[in-house]
C-alpha atoms as a PDB file:
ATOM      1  CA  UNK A   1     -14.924  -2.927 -18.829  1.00  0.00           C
ATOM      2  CA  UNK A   2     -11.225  -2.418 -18.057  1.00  0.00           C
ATOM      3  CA  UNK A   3      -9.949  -0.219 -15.019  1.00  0.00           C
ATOM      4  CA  UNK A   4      -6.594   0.972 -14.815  1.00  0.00           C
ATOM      5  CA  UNK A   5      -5.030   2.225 -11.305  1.00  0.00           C
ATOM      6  CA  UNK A   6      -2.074   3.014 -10.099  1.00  0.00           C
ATOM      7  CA  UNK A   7       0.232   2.244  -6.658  1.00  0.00           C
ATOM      8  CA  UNK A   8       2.852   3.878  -4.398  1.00  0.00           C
ATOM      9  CA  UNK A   9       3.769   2.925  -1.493  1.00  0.00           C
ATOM     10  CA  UNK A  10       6.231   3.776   1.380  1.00  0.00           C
ATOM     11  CA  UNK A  11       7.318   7.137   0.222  1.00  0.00           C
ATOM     12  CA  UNK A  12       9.034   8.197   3.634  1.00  0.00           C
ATOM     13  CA  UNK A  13       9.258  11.993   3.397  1.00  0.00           C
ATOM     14  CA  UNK A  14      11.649  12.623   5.993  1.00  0.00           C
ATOM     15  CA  UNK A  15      15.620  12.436   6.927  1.00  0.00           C
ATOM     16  CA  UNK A  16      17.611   9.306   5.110  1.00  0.00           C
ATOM     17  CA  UNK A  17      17.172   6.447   7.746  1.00  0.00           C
ATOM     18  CA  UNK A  18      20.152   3.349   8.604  1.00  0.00           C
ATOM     19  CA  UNK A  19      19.539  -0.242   9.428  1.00  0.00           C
ATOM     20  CA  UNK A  20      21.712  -2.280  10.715  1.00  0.00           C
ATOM     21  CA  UNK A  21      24.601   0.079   9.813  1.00  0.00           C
ATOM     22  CA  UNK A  22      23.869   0.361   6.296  1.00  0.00           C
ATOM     23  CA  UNK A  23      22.136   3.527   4.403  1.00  0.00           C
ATOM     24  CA  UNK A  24      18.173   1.423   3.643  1.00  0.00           C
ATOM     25  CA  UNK A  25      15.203   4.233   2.754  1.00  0.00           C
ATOM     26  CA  UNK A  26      16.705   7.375   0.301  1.00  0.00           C
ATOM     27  CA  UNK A  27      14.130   9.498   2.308  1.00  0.00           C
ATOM     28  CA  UNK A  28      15.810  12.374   1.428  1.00  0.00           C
ATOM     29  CA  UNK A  29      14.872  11.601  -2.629  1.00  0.00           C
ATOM     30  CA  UNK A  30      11.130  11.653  -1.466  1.00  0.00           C
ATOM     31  CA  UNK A  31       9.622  14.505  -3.141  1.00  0.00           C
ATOM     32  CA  UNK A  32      11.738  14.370  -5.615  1.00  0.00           C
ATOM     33  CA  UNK A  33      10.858  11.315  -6.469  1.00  0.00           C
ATOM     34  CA  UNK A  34       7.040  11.817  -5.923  1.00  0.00           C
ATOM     35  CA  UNK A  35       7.219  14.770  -8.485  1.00  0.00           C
ATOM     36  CA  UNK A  36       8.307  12.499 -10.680  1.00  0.00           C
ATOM     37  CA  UNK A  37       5.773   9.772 -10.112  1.00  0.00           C
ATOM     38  CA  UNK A  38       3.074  12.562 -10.559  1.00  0.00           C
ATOM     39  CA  UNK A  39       4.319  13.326 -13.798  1.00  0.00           C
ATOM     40  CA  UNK A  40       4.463  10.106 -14.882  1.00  0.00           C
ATOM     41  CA  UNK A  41       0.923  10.037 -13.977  1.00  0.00           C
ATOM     42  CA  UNK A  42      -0.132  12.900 -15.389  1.00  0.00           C
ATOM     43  CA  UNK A  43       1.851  12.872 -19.067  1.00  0.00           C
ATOM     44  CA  UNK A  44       1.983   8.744 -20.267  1.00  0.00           C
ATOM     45  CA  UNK A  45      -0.200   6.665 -17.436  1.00  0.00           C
ATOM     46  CA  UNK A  46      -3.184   8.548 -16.933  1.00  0.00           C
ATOM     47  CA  UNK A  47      -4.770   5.964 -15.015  1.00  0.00           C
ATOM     48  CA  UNK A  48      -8.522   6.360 -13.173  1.00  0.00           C
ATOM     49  CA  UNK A  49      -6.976   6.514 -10.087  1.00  0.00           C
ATOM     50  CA  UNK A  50      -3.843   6.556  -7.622  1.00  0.00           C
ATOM     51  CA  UNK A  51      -3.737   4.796  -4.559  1.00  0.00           C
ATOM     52  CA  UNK A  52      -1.289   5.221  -1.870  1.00  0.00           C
ATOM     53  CA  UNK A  53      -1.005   2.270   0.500  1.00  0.00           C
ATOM     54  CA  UNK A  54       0.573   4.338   2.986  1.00  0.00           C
ATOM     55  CA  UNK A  55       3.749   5.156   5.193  1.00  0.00           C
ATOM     56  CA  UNK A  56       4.161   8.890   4.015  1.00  0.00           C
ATOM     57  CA  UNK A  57       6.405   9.643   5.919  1.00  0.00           C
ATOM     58  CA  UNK A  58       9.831   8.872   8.603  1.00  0.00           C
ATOM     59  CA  UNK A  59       8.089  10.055  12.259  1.00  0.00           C
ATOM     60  CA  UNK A  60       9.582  12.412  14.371  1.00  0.00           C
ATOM     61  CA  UNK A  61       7.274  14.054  16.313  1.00  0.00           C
ATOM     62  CA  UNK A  62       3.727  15.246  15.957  1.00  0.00           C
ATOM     63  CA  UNK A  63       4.588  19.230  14.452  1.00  0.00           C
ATOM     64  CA  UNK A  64       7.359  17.390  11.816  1.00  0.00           C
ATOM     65  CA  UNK A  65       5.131  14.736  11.025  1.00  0.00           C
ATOM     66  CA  UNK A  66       1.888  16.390   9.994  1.00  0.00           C
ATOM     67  CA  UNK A  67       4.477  18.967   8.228  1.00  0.00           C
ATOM     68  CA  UNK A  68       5.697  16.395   5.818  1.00  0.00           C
ATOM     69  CA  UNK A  69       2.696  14.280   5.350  1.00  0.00           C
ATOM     70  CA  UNK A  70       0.982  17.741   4.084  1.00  0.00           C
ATOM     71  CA  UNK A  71       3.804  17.905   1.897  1.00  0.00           C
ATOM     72  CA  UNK A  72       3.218  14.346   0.538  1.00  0.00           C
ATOM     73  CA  UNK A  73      -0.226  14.755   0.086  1.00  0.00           C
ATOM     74  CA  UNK A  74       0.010  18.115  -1.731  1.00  0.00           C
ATOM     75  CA  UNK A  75       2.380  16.954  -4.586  1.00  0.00           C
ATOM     76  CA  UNK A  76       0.112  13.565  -4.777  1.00  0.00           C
ATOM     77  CA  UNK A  77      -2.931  15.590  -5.593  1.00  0.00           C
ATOM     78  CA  UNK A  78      -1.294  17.289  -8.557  1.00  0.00           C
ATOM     79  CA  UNK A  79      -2.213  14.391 -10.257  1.00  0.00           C
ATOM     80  CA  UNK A  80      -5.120  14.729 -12.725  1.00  0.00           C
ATOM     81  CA  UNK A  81      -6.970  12.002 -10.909  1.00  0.00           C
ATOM     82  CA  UNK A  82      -8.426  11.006  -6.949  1.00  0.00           C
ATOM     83  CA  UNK A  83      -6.222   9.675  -4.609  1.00  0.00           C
ATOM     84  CA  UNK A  84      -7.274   6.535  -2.541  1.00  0.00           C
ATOM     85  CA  UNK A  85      -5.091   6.517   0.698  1.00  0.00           C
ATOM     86  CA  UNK A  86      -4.317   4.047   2.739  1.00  0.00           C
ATOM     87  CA  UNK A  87      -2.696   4.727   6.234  1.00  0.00           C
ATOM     88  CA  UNK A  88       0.724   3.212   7.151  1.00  0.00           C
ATOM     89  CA  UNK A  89       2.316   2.553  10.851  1.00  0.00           C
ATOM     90  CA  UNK A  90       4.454   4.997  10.483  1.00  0.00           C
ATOM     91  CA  UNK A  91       1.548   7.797   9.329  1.00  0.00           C
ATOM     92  CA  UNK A  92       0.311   7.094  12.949  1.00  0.00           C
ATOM     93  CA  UNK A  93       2.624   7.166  15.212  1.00  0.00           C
ATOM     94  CA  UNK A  94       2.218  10.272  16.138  1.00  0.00           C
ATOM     95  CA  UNK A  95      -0.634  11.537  13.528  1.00  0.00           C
ATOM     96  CA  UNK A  96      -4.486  10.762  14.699  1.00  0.00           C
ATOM     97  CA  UNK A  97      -7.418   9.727  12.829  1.00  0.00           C
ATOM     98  CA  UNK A  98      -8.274  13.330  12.573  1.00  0.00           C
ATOM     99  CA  UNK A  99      -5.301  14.527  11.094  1.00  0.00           C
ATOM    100  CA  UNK A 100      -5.233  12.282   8.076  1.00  0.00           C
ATOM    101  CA  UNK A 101      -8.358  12.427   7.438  1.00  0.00           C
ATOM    102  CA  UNK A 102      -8.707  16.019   7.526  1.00  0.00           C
ATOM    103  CA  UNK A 103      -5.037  16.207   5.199  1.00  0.00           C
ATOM    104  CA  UNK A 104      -6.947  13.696   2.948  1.00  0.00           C
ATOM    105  CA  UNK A 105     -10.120  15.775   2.819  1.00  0.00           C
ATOM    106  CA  UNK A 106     -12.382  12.757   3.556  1.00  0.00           C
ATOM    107  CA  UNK A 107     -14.741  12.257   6.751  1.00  0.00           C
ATOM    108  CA  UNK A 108     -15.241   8.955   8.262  1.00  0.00           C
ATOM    109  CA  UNK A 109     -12.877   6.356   9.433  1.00  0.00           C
ATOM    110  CA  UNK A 110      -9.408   5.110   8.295  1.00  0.00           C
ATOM    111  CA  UNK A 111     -11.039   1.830   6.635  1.00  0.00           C
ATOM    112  CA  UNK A 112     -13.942   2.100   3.999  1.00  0.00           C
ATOM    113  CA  UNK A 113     -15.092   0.651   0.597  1.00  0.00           C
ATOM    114  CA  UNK A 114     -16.410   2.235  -2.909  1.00  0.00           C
ATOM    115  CA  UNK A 115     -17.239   1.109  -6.356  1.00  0.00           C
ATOM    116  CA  UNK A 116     -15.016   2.123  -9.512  1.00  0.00           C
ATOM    117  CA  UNK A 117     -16.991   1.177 -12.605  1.00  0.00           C
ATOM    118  CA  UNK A 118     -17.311  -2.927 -12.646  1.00  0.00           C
ATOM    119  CA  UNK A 119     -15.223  -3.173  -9.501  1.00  0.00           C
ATOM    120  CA  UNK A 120     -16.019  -2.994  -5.737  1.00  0.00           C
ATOM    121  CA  UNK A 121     -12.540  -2.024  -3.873  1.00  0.00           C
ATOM    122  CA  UNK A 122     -12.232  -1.923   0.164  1.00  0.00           C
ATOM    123  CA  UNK A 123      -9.706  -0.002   1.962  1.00  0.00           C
ATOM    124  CA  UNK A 124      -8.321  -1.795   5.481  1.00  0.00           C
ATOM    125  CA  UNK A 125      -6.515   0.144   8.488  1.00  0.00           C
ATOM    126  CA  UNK A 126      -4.307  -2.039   9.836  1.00  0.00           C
ATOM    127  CA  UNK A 127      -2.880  -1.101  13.062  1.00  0.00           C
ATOM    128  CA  UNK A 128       0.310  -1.418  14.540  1.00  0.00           C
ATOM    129  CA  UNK A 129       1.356  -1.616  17.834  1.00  0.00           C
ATOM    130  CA  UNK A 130       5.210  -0.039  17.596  1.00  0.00           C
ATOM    131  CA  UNK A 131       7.735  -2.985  17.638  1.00  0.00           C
ATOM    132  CA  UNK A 132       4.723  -5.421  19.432  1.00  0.00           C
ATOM    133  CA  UNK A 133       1.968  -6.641  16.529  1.00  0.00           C
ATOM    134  CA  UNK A 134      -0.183  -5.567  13.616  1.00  0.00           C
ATOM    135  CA  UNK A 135      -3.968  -5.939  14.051  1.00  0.00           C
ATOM    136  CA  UNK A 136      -7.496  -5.717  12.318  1.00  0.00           C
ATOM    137  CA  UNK A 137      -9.609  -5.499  15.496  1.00  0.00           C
ATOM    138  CA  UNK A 138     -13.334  -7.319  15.791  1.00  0.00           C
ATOM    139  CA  UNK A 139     -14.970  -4.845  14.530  1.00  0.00           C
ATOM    140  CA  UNK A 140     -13.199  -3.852  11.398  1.00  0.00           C
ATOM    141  CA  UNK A 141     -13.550  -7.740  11.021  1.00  0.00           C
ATOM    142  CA  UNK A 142     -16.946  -7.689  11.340  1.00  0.00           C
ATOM    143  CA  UNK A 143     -17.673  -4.320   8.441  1.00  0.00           C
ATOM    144  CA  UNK A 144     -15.457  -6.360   6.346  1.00  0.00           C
ATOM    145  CA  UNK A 145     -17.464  -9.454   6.150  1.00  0.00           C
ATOM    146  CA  UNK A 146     -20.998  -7.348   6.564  1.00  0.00           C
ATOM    147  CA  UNK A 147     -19.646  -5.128   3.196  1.00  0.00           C
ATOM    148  CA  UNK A 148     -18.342  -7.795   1.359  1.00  0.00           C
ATOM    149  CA  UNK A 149     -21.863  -9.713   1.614  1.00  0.00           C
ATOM    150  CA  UNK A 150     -23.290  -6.478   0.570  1.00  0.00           C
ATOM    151  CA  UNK A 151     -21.955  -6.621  -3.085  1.00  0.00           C
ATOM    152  CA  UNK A 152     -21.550  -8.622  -6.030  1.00  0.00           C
ATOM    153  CA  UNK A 153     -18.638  -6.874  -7.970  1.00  0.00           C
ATOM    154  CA  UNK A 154     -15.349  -8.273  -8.166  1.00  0.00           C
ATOM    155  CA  UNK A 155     -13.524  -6.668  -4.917  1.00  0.00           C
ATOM    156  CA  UNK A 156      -9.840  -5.507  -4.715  1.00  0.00           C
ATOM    157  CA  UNK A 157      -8.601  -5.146  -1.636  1.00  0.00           C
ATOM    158  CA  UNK A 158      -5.901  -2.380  -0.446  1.00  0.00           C
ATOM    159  CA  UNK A 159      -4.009  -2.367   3.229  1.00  0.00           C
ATOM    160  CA  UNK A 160      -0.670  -1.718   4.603  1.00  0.00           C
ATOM    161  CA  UNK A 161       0.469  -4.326   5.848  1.00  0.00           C
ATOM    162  CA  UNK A 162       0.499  -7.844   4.135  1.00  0.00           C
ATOM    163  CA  UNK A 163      -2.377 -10.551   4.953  1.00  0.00           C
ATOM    164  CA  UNK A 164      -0.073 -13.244   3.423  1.00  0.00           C
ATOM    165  CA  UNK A 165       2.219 -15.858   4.438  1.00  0.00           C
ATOM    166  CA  UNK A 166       5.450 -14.868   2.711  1.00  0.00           C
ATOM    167  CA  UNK A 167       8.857 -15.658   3.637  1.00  0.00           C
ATOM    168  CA  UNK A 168      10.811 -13.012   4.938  1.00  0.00           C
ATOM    169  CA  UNK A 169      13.950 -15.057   6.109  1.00  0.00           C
ATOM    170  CA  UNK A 170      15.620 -12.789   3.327  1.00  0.00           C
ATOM    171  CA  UNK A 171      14.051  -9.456   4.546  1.00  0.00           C
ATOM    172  CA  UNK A 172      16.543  -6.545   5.047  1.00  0.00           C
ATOM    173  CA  UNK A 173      13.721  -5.004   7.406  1.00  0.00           C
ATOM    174  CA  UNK A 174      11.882  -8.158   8.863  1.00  0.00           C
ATOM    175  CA  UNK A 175      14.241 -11.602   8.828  1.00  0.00           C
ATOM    176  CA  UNK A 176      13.077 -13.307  12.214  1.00  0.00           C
ATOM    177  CA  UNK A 177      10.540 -10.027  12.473  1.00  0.00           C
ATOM    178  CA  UNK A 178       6.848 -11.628  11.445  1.00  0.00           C
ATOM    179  CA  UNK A 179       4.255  -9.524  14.644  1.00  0.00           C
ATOM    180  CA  UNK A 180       5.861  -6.649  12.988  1.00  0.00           C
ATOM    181  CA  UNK A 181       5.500  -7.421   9.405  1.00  0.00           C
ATOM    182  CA  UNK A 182       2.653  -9.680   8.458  1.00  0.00           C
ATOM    183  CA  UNK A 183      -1.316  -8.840  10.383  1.00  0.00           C
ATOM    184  CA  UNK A 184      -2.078 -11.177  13.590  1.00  0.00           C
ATOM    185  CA  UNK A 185      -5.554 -11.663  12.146  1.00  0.00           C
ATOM    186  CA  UNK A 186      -4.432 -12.495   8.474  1.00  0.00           C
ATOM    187  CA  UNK A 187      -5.842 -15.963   8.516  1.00  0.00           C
ATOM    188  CA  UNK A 188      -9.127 -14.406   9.426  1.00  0.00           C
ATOM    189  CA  UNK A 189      -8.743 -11.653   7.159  1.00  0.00           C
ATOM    190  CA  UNK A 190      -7.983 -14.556   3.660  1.00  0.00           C
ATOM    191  CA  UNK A 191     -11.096 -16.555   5.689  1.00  0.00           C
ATOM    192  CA  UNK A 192     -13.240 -13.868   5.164  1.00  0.00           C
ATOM    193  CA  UNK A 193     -11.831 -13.072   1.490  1.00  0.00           C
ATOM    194  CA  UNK A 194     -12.169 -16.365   0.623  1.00  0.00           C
ATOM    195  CA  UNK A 195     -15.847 -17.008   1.623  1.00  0.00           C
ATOM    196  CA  UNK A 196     -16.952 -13.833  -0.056  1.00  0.00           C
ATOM    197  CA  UNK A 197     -15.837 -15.751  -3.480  1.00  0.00           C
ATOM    198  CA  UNK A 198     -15.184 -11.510  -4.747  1.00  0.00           C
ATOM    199  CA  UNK A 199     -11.992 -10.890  -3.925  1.00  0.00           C
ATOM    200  CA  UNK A 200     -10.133 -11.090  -6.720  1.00  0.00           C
ATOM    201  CA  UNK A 201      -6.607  -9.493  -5.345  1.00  0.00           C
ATOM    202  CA  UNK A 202      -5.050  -8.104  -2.578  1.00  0.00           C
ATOM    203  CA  UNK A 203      -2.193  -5.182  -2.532  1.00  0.00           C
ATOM    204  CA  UNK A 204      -0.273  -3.726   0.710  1.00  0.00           C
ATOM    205  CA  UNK A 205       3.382  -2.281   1.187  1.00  0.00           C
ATOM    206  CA  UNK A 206       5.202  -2.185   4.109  1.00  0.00           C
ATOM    207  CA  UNK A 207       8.136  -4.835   3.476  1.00  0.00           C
ATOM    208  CA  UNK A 208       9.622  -2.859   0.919  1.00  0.00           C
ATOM    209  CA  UNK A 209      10.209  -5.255  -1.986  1.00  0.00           C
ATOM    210  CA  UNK A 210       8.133  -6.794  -4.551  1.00  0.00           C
ATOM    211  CA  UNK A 211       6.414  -9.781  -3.941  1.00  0.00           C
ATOM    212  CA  UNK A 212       3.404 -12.102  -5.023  1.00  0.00           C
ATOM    213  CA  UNK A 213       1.999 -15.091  -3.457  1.00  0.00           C
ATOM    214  CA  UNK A 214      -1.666 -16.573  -4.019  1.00  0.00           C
ATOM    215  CA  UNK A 215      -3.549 -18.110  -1.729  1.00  0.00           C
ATOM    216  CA  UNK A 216      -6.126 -20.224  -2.436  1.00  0.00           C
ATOM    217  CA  UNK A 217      -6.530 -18.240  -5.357  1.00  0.00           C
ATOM    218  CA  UNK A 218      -6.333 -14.905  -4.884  1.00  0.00           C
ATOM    219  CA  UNK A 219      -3.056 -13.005  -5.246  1.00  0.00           C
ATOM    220  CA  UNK A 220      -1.445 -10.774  -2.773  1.00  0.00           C
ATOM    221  CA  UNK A 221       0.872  -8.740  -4.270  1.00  0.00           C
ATOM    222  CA  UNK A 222       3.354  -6.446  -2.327  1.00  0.00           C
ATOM    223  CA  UNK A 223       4.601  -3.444  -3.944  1.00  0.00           C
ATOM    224  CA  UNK A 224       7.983  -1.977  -3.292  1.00  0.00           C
ATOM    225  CA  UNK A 225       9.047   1.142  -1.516  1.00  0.00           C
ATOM    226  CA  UNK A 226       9.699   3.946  -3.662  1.00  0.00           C
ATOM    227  CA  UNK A 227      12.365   5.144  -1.839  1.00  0.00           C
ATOM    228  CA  UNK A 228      14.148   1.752  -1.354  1.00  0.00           C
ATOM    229  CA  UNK A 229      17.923   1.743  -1.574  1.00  0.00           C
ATOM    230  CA  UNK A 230      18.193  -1.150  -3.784  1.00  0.00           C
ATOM    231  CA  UNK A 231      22.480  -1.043  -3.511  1.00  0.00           C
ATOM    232  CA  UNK A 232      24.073  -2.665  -0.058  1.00  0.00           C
ATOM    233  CA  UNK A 233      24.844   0.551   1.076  1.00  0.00           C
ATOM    234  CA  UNK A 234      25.772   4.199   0.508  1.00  0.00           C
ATOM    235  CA  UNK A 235      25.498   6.736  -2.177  1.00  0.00           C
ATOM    236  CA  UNK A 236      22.753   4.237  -2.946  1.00  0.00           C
ATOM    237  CA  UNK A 237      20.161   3.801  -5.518  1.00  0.00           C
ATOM    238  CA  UNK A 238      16.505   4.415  -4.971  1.00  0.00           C
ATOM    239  CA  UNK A 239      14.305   1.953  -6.633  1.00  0.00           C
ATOM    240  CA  UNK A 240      11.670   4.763  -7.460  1.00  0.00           C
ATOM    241  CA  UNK A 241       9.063   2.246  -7.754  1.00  0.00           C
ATOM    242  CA  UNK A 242       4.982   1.966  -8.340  1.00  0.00           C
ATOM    243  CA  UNK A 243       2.478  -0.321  -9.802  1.00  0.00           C
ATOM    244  CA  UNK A 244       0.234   0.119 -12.649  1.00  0.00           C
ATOM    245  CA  UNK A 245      -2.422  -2.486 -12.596  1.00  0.00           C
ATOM    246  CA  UNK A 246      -4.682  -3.112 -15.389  1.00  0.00           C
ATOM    247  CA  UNK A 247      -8.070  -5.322 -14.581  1.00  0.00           C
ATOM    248  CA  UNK A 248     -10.793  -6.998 -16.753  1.00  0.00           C
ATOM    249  CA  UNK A 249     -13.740  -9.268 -15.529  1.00  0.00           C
ATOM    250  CA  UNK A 250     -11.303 -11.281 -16.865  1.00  0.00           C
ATOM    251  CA  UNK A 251      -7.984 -10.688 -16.329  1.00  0.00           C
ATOM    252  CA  UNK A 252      -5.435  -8.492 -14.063  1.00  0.00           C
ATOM    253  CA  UNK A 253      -2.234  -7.690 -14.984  1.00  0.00           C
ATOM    254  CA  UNK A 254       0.460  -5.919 -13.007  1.00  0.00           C
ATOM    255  CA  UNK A 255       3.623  -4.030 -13.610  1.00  0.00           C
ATOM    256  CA  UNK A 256       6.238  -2.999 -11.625  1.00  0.00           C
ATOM    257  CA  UNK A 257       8.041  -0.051 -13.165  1.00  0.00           C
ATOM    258  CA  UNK A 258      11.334   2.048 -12.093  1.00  0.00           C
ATOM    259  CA  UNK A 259      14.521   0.562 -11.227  1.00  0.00           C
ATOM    260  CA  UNK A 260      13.430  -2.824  -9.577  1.00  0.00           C
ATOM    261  CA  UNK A 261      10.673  -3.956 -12.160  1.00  0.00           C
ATOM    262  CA  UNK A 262       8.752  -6.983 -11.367  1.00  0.00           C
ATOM    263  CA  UNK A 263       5.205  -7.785 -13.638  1.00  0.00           C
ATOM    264  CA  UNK A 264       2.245 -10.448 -12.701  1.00  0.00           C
ATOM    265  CA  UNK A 265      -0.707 -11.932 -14.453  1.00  0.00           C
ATOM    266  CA  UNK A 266      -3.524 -13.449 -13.217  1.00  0.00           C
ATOM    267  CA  UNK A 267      -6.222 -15.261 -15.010  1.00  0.00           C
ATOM    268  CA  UNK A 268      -9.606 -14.629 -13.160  1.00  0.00           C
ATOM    269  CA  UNK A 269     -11.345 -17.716 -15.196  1.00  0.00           C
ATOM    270  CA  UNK A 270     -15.342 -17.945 -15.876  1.00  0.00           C
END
């Protein structure tokens, strides 16, 4: 059976934000941009399912930020389909376990795992520590390899931040930058994956560019920021990016669309 879901990550709602002296995240573009997204959704994808791997907004301060991550999460749900969220470092900086969860109408914690038709998918908080280190604590660890052993579908695995070993030399957020970019625990994290023989893929955001590596066999693929200015500087040009991913038993394909395309395919095998 084929699945079809869709990805956006690193939306930003929030004021336009600098780096290094040059105009990076369009913030301001955000819900414009997400209105847009929705109706591509809605009127030519119509996939089973959005997920949104997270960093909703710019923080602030506790009263701004809950403000525009209710704003982010209201236009999302205008989609014609559930929303899988994911939460991003900068969703809880000042935002508690509570708060999302109550904006996303779900009880629980921040990490969990469900079944879509032929496919078992798990959802990872990973947790940073601002400017210090990204972690997956013991016990997060420890649900992740008790679920995993607990299923025999085909797993897809969603996070923030990436689990991979990719170069960011070239980064315009992370060059030099890796306890802020890339999980302290991700060789235990692709150990697990890995020994679980399900885990056919694994998607996060945070770096803000498209990327793909795959590790021992299983692809992790970032997806860009949809509010990325893809030009050196100002006006700037968002790259009003998401994924559409389309998985068989058999195969996966990926494809980047908006103004900084990329497209994948992998080849699952017997």
């Amino acid at each position: 059976m084929a699945l079809t879901f869709a990805l956006i990550s690193d939306l930003h709602f929030g004021p336009v934000a600098s780096f290094q002296g040059k105009l990076r995240k369009l913030s301001h573009l955000a819900s414009e941009l997400t209105h847009a997204f929705v109706r591509e959704m809605n009127e030519r994808v119509r996939p089973d399912f959005v997920v949104n791997l997270g960093d909703d907004i710019e923080d602030e301060s506790y009263e701004l930020d809950l403000q525009r991550y209710e704003e982010c999460q209201r236009i999302l749900r205008e989609t014609n389909v559930p929303i899988v969220n994911v939460a991003g470092n900068h969703d809880t900086v000042h935002l508690g376990q509570g708060d999302l969860l109550r904006v996303w109408q779900q009880q629980g914690a921040l990490y969990c795992s469900f079944d879509r038709d032929d496919f078992h998918f798990v959802v990872l908080h990973t947790m940073e520590k601002k400017d210090v280190e990204v972690r997956v604590f013991p016990a997060q660890l420890e649900w992740l390899e008790r679920d995993l052993s607990e299923t025999v579908l085909p797993t897809i695995v969603l996070m923030h931040h990436p689990a991979s070993e990719q170069d960011l030399d070239d980064s315009r957020w992370f060059s030099g930058l890796d306890p802020i970019a890339k999980v302290k625990e991700r060789k235990e994290l692709r150990a697990i994956f890995q020994s679980s023989q399900r885990v056919r893929a694994v998607f996060n955001g945070h770096v803000h560019r498209n990327h793909c590596d795959v590790i021992a066999g299983i692809p992790y693929v970032t997806v860009q920021s949809l509010i990325e200015n893809l030009d050196d500087d100002a006006p700037g040009r968002p790259s009003a990016s998401y994924a559409v991913v389309h998985v068989t038993q058999e195969r996966m394909i990926v494809r980047v669309r908006g103004n900084d395309p990329a497209r994948y395919q992998f080849e699952f095998g017997s």
